[in-house]
C-alpha atoms as a PDB file:
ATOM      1  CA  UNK A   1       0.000   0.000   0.000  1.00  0.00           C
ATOM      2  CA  UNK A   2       3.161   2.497   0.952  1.00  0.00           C
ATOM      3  CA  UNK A   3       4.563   2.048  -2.905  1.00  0.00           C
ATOM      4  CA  UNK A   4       1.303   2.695  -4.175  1.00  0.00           C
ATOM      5  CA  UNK A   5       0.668   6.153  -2.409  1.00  0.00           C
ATOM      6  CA  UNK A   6       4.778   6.970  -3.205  1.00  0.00           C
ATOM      7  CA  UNK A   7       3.748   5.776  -6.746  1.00  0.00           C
ATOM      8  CA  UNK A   8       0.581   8.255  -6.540  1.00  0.00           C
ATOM      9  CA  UNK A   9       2.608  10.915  -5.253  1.00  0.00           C
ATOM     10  CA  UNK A  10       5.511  10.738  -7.995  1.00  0.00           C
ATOM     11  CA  UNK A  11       2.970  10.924 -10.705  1.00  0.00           C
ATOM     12  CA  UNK A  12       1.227  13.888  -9.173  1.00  0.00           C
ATOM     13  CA  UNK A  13       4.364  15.784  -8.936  1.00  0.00           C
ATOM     14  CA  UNK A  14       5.949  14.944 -12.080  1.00  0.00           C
ATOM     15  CA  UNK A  15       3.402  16.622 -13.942  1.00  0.00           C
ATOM     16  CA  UNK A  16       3.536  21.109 -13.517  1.00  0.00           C
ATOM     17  CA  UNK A  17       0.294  22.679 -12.457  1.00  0.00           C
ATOM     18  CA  UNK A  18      -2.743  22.803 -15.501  1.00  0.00           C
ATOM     19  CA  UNK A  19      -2.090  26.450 -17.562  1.00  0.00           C
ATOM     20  CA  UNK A  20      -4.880  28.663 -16.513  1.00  0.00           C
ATOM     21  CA  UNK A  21      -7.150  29.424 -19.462  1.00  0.00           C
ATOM     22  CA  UNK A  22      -9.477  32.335 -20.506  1.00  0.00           C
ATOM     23  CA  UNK A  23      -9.202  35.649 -18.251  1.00  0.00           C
ATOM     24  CA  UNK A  24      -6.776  33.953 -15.872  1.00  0.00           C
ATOM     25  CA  UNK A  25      -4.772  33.184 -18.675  1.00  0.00           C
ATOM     26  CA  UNK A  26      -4.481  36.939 -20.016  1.00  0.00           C
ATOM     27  CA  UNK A  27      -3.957  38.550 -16.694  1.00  0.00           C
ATOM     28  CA  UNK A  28      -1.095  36.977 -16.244  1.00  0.00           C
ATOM     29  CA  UNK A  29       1.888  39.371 -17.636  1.00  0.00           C
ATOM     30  CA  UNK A  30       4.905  37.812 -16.754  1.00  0.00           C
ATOM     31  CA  UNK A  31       7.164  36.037 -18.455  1.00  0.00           C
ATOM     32  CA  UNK A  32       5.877  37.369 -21.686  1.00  0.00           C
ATOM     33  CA  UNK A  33       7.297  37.102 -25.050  1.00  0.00           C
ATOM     34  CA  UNK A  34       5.660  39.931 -26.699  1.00  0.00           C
ATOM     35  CA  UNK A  35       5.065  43.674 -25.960  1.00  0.00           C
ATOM     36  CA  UNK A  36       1.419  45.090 -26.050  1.00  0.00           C
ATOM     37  CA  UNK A  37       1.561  48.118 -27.853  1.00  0.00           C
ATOM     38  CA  UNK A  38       0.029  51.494 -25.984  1.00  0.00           C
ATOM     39  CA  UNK A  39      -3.409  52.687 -26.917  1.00  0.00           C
ATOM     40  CA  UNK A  40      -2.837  55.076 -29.662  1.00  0.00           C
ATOM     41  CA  UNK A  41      -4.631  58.403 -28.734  1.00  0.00           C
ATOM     42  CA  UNK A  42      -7.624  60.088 -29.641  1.00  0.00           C
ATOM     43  CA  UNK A  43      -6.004  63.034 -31.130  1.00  0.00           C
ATOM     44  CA  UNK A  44      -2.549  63.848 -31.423  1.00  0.00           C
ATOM     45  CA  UNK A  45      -1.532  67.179 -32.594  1.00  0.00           C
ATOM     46  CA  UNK A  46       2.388  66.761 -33.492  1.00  0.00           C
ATOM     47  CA  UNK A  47       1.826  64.047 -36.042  1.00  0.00           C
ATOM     48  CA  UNK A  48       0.519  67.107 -37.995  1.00  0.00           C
ATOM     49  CA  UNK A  49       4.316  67.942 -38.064  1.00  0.00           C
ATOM     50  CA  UNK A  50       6.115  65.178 -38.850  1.00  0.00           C
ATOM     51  CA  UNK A  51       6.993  63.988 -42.195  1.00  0.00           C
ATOM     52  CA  UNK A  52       6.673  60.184 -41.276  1.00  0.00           C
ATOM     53  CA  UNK A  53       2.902  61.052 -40.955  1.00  0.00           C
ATOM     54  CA  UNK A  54       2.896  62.393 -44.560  1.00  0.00           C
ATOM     55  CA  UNK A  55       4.580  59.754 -46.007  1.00  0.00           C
ATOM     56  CA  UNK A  56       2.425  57.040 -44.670  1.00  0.00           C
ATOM     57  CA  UNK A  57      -0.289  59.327 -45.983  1.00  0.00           C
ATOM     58  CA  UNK A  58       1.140  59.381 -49.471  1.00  0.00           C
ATOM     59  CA  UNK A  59       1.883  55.979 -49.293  1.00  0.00           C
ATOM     60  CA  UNK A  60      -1.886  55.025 -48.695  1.00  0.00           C
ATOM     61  CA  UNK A  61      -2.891  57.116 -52.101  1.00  0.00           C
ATOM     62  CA  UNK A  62      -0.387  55.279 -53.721  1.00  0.00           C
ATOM     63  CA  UNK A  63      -1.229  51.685 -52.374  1.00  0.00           C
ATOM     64  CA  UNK A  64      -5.060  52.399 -53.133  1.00  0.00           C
ATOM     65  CA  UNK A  65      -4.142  53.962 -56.127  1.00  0.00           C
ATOM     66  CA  UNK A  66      -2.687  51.150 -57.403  1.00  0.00           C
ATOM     67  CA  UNK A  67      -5.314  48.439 -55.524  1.00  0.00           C
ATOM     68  CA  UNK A  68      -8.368  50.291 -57.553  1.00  0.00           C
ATOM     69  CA  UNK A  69      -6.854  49.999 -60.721  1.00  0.00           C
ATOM     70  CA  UNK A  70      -6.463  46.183 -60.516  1.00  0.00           C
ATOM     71  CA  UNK A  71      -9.318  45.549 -58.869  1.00  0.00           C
ATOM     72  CA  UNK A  72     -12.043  47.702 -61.285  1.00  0.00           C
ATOM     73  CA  UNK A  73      -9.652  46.017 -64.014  1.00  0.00           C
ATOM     74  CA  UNK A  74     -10.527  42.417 -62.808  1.00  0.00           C
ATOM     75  CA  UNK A  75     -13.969  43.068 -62.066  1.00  0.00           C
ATOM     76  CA  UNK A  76     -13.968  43.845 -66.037  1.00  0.00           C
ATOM     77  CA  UNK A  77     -12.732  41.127 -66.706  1.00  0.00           C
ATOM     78  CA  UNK A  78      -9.418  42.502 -68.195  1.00  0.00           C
ATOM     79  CA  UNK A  79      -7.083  40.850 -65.610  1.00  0.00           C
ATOM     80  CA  UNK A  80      -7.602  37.290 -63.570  1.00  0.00           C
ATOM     81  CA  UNK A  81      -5.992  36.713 -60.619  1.00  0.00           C
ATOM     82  CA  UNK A  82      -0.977  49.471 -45.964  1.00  0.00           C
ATOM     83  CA  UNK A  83      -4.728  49.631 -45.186  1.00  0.00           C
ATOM     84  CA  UNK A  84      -5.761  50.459 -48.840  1.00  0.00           C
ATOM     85  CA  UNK A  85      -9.018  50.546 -47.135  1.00  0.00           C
ATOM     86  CA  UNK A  86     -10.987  53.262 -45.002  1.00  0.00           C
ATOM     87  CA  UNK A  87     -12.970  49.974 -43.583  1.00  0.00           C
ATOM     88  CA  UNK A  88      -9.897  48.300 -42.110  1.00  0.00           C
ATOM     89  CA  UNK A  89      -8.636  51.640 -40.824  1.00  0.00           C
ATOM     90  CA  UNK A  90     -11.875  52.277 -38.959  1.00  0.00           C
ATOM     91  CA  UNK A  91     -11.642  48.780 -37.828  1.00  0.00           C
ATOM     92  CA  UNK A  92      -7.876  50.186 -36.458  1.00  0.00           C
ATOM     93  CA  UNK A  93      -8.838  53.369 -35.040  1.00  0.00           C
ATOM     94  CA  UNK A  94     -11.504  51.570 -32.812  1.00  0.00           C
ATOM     95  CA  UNK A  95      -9.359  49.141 -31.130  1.00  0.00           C
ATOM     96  CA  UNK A  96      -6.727  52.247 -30.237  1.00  0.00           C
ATOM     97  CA  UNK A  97      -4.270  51.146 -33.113  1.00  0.00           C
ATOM     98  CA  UNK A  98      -3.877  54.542 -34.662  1.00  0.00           C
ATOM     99  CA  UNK A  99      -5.257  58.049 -33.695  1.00  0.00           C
ATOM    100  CA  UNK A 100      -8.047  59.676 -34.505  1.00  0.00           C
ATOM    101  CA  UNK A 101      -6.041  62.064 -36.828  1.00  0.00           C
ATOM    102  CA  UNK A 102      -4.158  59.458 -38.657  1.00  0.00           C
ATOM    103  CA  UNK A 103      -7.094  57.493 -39.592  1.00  0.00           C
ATOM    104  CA  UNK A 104      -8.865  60.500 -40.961  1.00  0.00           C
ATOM    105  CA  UNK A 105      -6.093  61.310 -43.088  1.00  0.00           C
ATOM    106  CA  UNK A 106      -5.474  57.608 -44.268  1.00  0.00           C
ATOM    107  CA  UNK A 107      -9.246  57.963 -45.222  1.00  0.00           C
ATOM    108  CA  UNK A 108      -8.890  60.815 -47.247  1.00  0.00           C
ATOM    109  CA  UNK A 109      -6.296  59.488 -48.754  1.00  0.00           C
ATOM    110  CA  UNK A 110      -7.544  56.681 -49.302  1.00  0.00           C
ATOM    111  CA  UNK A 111     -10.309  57.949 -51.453  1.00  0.00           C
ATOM    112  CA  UNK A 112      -8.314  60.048 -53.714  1.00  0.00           C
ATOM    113  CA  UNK A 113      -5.957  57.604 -54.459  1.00  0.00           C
ATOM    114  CA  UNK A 114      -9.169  55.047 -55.830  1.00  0.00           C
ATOM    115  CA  UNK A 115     -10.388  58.231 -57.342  1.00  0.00           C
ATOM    116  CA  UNK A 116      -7.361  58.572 -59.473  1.00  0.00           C
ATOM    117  CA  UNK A 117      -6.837  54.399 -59.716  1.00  0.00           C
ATOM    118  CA  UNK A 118     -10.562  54.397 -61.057  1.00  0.00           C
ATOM    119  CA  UNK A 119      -9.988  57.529 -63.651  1.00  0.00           C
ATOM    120  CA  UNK A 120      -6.964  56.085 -64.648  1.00  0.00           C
ATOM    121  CA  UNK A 121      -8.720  52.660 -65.728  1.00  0.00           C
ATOM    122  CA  UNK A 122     -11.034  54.595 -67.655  1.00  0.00           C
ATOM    123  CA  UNK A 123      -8.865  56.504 -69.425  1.00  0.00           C
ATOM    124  CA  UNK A 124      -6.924  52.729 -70.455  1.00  0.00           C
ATOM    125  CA  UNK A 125     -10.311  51.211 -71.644  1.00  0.00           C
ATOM    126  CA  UNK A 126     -13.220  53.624 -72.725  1.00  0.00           C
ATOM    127  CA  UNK A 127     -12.178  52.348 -76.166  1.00  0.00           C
ATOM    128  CA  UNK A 128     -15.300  51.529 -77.637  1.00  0.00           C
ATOM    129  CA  UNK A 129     -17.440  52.020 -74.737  1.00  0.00           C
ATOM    130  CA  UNK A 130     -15.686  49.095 -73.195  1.00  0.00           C
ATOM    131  CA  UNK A 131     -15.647  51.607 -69.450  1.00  0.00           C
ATOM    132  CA  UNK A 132     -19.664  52.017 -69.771  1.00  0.00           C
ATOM    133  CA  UNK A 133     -20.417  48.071 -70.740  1.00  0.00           C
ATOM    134  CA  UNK A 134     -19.228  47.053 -67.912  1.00  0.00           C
ATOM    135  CA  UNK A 135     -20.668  49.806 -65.636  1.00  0.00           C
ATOM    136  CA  UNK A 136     -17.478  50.766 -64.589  1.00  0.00           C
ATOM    137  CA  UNK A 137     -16.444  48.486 -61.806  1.00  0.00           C
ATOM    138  CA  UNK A 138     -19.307  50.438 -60.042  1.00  0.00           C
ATOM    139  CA  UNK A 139     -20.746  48.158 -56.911  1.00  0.00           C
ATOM    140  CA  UNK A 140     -24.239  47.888 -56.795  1.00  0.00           C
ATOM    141  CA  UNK A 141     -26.554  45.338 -55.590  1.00  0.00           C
ATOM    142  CA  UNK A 142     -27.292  42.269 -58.164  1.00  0.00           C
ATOM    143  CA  UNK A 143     -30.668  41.885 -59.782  1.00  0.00           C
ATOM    144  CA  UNK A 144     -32.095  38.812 -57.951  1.00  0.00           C
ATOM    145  CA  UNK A 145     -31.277  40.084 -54.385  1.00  0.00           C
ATOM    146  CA  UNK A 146     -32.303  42.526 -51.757  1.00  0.00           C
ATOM    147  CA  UNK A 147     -30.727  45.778 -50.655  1.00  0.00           C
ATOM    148  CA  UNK A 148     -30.713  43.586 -47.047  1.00  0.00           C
ATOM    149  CA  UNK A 149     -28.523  40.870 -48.806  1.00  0.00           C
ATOM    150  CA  UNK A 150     -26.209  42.972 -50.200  1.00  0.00           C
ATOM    151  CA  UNK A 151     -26.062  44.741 -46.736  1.00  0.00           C
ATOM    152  CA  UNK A 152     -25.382  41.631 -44.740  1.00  0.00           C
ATOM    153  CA  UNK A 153     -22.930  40.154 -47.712  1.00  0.00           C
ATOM    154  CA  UNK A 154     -20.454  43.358 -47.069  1.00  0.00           C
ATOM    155  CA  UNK A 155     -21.014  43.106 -43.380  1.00  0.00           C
ATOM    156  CA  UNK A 156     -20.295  39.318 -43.315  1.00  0.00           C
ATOM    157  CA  UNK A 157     -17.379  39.666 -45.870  1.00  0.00           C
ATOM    158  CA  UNK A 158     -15.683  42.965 -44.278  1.00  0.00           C
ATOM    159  CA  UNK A 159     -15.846  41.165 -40.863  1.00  0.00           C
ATOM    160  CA  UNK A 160     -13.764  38.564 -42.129  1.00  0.00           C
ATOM    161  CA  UNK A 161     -10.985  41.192 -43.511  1.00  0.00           C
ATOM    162  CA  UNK A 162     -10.643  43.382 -40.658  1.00  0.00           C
ATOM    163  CA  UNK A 163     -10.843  40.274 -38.061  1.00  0.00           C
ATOM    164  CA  UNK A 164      -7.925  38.460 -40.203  1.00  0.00           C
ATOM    165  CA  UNK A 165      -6.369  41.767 -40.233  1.00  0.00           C
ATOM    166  CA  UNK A 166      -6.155  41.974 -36.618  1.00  0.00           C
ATOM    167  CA  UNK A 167      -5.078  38.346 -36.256  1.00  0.00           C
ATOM    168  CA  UNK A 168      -2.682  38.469 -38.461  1.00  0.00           C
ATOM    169  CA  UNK A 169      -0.861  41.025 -37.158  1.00  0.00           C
ATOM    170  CA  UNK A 170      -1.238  40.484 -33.679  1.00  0.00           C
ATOM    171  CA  UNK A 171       1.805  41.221 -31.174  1.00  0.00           C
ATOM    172  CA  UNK A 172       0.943  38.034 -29.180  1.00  0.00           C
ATOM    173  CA  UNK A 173       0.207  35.932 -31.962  1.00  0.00           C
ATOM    174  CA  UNK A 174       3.495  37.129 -33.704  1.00  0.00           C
ATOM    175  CA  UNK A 175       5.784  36.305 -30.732  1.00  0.00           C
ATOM    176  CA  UNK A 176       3.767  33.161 -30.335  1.00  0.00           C
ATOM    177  CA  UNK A 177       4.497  31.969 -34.172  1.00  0.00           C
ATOM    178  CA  UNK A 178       7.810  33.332 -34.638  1.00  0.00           C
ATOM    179  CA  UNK A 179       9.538  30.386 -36.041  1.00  0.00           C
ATOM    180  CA  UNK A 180       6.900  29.689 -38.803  1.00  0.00           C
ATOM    181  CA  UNK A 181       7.262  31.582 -41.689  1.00  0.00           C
ATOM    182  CA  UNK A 182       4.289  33.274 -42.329  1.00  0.00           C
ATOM    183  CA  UNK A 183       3.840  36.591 -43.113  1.00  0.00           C
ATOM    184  CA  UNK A 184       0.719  38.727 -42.784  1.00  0.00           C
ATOM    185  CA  UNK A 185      -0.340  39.325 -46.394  1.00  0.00           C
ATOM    186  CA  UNK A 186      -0.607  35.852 -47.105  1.00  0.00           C
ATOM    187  CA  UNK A 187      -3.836  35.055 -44.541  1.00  0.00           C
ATOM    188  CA  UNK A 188      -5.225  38.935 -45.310  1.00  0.00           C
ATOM    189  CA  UNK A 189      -5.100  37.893 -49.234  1.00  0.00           C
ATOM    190  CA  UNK A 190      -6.227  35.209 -48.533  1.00  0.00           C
ATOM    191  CA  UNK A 191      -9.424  35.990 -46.849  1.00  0.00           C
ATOM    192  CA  UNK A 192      -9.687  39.130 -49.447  1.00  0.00           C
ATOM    193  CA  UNK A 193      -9.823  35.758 -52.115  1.00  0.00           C
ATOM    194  CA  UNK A 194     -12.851  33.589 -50.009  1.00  0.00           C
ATOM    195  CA  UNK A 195     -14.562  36.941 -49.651  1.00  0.00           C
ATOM    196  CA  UNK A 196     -14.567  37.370 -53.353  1.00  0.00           C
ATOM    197  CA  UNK A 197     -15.895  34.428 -54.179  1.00  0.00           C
ATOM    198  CA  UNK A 198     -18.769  34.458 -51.863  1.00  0.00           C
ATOM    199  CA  UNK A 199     -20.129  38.023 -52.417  1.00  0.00           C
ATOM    200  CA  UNK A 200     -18.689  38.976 -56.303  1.00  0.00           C
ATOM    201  CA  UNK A 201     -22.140  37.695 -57.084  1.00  0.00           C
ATOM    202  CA  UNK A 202     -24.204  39.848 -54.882  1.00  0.00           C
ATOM    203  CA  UNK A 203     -22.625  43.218 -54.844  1.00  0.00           C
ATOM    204  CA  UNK A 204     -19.172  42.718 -56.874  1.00  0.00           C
ATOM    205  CA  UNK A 205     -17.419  42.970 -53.577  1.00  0.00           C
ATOM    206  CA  UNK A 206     -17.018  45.993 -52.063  1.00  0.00           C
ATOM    207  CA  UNK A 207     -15.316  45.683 -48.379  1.00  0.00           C
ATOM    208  CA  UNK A 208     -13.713  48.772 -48.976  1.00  0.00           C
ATOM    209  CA  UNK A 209     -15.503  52.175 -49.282  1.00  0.00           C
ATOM    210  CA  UNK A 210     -12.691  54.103 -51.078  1.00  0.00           C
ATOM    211  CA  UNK A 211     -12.853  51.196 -53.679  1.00  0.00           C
ATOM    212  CA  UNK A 212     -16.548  52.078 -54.374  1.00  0.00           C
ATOM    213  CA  UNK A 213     -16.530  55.578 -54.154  1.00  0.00           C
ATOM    214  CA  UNK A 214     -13.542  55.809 -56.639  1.00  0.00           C
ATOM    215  CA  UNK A 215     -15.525  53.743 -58.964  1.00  0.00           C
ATOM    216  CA  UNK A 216     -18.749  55.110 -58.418  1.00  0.00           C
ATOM    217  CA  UNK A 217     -17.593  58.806 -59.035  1.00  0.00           C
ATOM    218  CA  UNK A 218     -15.496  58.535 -62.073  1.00  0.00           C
ATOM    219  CA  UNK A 219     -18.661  56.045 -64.038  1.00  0.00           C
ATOM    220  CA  UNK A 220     -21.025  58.600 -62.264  1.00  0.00           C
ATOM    221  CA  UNK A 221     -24.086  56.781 -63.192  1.00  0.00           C
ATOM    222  CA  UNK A 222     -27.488  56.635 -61.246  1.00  0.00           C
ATOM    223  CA  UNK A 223     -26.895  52.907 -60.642  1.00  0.00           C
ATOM    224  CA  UNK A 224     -23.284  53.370 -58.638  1.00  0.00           C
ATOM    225  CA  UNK A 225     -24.834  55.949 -56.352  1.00  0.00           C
ATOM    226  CA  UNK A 226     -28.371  54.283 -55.446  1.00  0.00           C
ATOM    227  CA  UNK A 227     -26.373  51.501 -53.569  1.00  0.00           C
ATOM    228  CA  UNK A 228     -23.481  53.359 -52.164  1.00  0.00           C
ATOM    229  CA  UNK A 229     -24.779  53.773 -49.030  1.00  0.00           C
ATOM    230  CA  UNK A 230     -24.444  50.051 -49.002  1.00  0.00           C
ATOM    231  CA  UNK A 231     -20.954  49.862 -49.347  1.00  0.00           C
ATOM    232  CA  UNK A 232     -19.609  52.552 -46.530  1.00  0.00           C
ATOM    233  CA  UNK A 233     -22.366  51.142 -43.857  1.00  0.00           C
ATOM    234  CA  UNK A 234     -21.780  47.767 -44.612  1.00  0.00           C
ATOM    235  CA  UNK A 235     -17.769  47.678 -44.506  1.00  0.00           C
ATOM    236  CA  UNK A 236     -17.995  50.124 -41.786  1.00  0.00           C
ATOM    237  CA  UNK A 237     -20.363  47.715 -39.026  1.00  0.00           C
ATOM    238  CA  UNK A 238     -18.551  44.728 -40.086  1.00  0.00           C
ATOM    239  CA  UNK A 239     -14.762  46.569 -39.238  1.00  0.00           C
ATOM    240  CA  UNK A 240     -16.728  47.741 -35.941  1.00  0.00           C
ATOM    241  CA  UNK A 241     -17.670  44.319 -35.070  1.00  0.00           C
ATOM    242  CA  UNK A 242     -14.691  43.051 -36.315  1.00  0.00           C
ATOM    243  CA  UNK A 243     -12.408  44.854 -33.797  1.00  0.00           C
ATOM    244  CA  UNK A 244     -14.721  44.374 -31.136  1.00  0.00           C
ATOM    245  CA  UNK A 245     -14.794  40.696 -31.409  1.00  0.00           C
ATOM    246  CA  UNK A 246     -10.692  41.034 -31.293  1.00  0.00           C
ATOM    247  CA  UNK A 247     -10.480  43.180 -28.549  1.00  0.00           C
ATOM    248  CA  UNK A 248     -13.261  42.205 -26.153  1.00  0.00           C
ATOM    249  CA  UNK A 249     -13.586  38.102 -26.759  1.00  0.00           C
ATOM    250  CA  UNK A 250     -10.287  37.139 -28.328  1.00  0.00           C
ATOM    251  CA  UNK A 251      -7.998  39.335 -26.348  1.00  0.00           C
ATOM    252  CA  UNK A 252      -9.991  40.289 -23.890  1.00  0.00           C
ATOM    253  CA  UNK A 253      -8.235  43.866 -22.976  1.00  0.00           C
ATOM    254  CA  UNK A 254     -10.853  45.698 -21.174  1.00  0.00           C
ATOM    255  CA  UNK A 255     -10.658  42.902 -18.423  1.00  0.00           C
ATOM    256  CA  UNK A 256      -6.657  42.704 -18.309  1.00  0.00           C
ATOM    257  CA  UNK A 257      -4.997  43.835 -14.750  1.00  0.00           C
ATOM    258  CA  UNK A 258      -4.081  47.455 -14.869  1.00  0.00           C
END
């Protein structure tokens, strides 16, 4: 009976303690292999002054530039296969990961660089009215489906950018992964590609206002502006519920020790 308690008692002990899980899990900071970046703030005055600020700015015109000219170009059907978009940036600026001044200005951005990425492919294919067939790689809502389904398809589809956004480039996921080569683009395209799929026949795909306003205002028909409403509300709850999920349920930073 003695060796079976000692043979009890080795087992317990050569086994450490369970890992706590959940809450318990996340309150505990030590030992950490990562470093939570601070909550950005609301509004931050001297980024006005530094260059750096500009020339992420620029660089966001440029990057959507370029995005909207490829994108209206394969919704044409001519070609197969940063933020870049004012819906992952909101989705940003609500979980504190950039200020309240930056994101404006990414927006803005943002916006003229599809504007000039959608004139551009105009001024490339408007050869025989080739621009107008094809309405322009305008989003609107498909015949065949509701203004509600083509509300809930940019909701669904945005939700599953911004939240792959925010996982993939996650501090503690980073540290956590750091000897598999993976880098972010690779899930983010990804998801951008499943999205595509799924909602190209319901709205085109939106999931990112600038991409739709560009569009819309450069073909300037009736039919790109009776749904654009759809595309910036959409994008815009599904990048709010997005970073909620992240920072609330995933992360769980509102109930981290101070």
């Amino acid at each position: 009976m003695q060796a079976k308690e000692e043979d009890v008692s080795l087992g317990a002990n050569k086994f450490s303690e369970r890992q706590p899980i959940g809450i318990a899990a996340q309150t505990q900071d030590e030992g950490k292999d990562y470093k939570e970046p601070p909550p950005a703030p609301l509004f931050e005055p001297g980024e006005l002054t530094s260059w750096s600020f500009y020339r992420a700015g620029i660089a966001e015109f440029v990057a959507t530039f370029l995005f909207l000219y490829i994108t209206i170009l394969t919704v044409m059907g001519v070609l197969k296969g940063g933020h870049i978009n004012p819906a992952v940036t909101f989705g940003l600026f609500l979980a504190r990961k950039l200020s309240l001044t930056r994101a404006v200005f990414y927006i803005i951005m943002q916006c003229l660089g599809a504007i000039a990425g959608a004139a551009v492919v105009k001024a490339f294919t408007n050869k025989g009215h080739f621009f107008e067939i094809n309405n322009g790689g305008a989003n609107f809502v498909a015949h065949g489906y509701t203004k509600g389904s083509g509300l809930g398809a940019e909701i669904i589809g945005t939700f599953v950018l911004v939240y792959t956004v925010f996982s993939a480039t996650d501090a503690k996921r980073s540290a956590r992964d750091s000897h598999v080569p993976i880098l972010a683009p690779l899930p983010i395209g990804f998801a951008v590609f499943l999205v595509h799929l799924a909602t190209i026949p319901i709205t085109g795909t939106g999931i990112n206002p600038a991409r739709s306003l560009g569009a819309a205002i450069i073909f300037n028909k009736d039919r790109a502006w009776d749904d654009q409403w759809i595309f910036w509300v959409g994008p815009f709850i599904g990048a709010a519920l997005a970073a909620l999920y992240h920072v609330v349920v995933i992360r769980a930073i509102p109930f981290k020790s101070k």
